[in-house]
C-alpha atoms as a PDB file:
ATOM      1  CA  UNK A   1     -22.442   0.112   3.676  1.00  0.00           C
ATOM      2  CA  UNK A   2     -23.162   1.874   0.475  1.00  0.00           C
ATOM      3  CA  UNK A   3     -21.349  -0.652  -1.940  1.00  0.00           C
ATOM      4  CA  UNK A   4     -20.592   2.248  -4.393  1.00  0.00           C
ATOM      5  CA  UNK A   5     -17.003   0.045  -5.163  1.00  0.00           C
ATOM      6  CA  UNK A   6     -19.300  -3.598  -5.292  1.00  0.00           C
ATOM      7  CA  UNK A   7     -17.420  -5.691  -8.313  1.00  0.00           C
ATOM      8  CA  UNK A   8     -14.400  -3.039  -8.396  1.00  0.00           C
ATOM      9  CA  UNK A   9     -11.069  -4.282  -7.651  1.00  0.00           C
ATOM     10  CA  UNK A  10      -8.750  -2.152  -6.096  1.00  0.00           C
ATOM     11  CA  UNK A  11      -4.764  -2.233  -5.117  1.00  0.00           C
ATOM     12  CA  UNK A  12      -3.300  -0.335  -2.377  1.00  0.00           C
ATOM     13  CA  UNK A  13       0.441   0.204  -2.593  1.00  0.00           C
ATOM     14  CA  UNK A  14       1.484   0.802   0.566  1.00  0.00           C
ATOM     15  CA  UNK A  15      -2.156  -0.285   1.300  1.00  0.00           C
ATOM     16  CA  UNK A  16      -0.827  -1.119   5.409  1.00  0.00           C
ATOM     17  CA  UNK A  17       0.413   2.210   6.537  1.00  0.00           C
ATOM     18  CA  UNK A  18      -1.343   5.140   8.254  1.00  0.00           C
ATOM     19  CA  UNK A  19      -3.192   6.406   5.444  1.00  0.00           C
ATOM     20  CA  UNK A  20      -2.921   3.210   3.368  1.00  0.00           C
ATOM     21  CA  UNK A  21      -4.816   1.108   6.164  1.00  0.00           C
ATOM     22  CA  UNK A  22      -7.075   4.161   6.461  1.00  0.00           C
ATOM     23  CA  UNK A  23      -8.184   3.661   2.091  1.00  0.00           C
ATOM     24  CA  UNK A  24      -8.157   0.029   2.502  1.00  0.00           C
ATOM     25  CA  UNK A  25     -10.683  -0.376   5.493  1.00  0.00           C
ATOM     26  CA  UNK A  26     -12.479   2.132   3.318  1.00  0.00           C
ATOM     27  CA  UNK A  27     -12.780   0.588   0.201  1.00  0.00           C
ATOM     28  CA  UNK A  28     -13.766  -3.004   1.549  1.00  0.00           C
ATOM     29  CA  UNK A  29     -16.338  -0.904   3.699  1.00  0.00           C
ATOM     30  CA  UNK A  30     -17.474   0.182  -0.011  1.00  0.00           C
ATOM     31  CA  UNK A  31     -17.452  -3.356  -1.224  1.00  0.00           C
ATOM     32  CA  UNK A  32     -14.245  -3.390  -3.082  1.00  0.00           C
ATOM     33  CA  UNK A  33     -11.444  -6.590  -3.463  1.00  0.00           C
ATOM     34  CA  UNK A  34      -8.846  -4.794  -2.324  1.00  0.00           C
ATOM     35  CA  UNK A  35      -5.300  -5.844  -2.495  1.00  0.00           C
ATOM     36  CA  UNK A  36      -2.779  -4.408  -0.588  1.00  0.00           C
ATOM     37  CA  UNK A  37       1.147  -4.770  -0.788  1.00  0.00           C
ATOM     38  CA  UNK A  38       3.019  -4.501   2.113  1.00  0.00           C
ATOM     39  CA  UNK A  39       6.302  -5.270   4.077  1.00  0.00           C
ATOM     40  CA  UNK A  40       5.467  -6.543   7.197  1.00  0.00           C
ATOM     41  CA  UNK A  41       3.315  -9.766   7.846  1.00  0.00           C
ATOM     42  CA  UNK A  42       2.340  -8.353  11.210  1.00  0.00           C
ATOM     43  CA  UNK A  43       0.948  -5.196   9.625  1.00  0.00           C
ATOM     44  CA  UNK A  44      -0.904  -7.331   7.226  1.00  0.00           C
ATOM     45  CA  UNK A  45      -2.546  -9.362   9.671  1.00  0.00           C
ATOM     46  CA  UNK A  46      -3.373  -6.305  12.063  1.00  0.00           C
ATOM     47  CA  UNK A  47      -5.182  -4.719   8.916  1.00  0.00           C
ATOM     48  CA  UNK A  48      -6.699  -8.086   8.065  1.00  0.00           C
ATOM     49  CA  UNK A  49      -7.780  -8.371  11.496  1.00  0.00           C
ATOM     50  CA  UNK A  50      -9.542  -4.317  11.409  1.00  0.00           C
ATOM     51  CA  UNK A  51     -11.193  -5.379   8.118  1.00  0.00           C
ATOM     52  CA  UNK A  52     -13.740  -7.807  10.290  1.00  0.00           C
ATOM     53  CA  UNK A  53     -16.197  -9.479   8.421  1.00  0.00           C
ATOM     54  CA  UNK A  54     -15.204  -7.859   4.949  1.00  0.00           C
ATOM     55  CA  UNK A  55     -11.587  -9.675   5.537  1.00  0.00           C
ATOM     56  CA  UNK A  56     -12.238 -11.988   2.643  1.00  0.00           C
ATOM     57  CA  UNK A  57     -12.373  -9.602   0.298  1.00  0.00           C
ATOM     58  CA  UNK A  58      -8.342  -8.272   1.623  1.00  0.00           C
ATOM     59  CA  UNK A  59      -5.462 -10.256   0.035  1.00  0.00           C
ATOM     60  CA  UNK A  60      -2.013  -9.397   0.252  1.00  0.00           C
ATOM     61  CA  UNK A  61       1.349  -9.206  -1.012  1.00  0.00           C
ATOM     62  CA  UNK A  62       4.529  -8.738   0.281  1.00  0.00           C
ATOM     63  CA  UNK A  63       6.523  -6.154  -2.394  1.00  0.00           C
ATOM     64  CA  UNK A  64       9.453  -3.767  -1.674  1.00  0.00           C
ATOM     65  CA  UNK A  65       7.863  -1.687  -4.183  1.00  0.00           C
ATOM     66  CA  UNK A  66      11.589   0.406  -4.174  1.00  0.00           C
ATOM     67  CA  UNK A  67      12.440  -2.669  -6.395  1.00  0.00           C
ATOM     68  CA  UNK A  68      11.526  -3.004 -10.141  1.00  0.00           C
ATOM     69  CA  UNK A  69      11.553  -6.669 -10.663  1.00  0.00           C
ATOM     70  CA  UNK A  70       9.047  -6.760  -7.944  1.00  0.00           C
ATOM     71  CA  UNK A  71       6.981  -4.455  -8.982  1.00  0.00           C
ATOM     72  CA  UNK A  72       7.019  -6.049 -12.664  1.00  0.00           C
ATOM     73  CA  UNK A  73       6.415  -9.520 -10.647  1.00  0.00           C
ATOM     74  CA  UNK A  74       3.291  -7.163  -9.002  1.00  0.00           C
ATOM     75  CA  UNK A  75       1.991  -5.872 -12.063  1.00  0.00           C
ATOM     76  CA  UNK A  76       2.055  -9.493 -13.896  1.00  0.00           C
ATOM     77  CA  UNK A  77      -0.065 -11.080 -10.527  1.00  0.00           C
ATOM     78  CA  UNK A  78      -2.350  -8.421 -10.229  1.00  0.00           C
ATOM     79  CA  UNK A  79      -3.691  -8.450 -13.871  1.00  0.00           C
ATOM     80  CA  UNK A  80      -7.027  -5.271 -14.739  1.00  0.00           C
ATOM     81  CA  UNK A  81      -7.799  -3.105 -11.721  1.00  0.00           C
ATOM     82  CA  UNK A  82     -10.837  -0.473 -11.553  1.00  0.00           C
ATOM     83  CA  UNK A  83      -8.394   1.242  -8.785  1.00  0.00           C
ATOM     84  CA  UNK A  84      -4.813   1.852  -8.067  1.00  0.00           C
ATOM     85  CA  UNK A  85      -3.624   4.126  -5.187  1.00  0.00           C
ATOM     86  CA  UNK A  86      -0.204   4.772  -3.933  1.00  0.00           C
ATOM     87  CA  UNK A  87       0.120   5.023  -0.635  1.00  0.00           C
ATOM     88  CA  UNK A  88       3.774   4.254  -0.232  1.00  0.00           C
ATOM     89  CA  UNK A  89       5.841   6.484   1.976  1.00  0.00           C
ATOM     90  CA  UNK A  90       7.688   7.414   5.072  1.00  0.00           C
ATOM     91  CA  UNK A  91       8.430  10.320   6.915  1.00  0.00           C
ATOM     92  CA  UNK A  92      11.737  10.988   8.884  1.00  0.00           C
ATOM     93  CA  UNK A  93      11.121  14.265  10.353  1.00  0.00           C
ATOM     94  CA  UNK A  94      12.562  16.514  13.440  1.00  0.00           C
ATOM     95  CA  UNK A  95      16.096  16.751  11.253  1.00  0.00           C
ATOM     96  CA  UNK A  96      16.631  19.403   8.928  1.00  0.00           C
ATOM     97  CA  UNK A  97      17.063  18.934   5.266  1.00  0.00           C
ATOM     98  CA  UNK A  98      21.078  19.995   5.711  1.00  0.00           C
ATOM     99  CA  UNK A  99      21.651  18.104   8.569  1.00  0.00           C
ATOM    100  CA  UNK A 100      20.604  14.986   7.069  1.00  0.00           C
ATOM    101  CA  UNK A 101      22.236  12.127   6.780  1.00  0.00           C
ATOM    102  CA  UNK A 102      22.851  10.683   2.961  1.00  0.00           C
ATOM    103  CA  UNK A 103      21.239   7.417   4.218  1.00  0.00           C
ATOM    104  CA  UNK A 104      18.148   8.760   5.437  1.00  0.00           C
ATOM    105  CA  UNK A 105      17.707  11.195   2.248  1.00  0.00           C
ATOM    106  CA  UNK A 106      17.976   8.147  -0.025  1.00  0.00           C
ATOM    107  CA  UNK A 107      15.377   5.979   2.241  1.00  0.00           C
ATOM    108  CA  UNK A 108      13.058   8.543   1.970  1.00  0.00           C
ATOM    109  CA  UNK A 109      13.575   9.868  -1.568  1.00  0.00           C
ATOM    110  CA  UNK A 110      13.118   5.881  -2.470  1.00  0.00           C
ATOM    111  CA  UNK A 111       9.990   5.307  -0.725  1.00  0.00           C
ATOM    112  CA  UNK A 112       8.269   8.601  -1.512  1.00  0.00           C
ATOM    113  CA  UNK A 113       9.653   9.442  -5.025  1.00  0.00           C
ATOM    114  CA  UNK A 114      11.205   6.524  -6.864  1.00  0.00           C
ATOM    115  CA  UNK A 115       8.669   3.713  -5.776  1.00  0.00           C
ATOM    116  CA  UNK A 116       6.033   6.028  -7.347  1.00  0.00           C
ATOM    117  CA  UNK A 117       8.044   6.017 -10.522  1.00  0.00           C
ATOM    118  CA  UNK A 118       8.944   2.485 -10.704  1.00  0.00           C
END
């Protein structure tokens, strides 16, 4: 362990996901805090559980980050970061774009585009 991110605090949005999970184990491997939100408990255990013996340095909580009073509840909790990445999105793939449904194009225009913005 290198500790380049030792007394850095960092939040993961999204920080349970395939690539979220993938930053997180990395920055605790770094020696970051890292905070995480997420939307399932059982994905934030499972990354708990891969953090090991840097787990006490993971905390977590449970945003839809598609909604702006959460994310203003987030951003009041969290107080100064050295880090923020977004990791937040979803991919609904083997459909083309104009076959579609509405549905789908909003869940994934949400979660990739407007939780970004919010």
């Amino acid at each position: 362990m290198a500790n380049r991110f030792a007394g850095k605090t960092a939040l993961v949005a999204g920080g349970t996901g395939g690539l979220g999970r993938a930053v997180s184990l990395a920055f605790l491997n770094e020696g970051a805090k890292v905070l995480v939100t997420y939307r399932s408990e059982k994905e934030f255990s499972a990354l708990k559980g891969a953090a090991g013996v840097d787990s006490n340095s993971l905390n977590g909580l449970q945003v839809d980050v598609t909604n702006p009073m959460e994310v203003t509840g987030l951003v009041e909790k969290v107080g100064a970061l050295d880090i923020l990445v977004n990791a937040v999105g979803a991919y609904s793939g083997g459909t083309p774009l104009w076959e579609t449904d509405p549905e789908t194009f909003e869940k994934m225009m949400s979660l990739n585009v407007r939780s970004g913005f919010i």
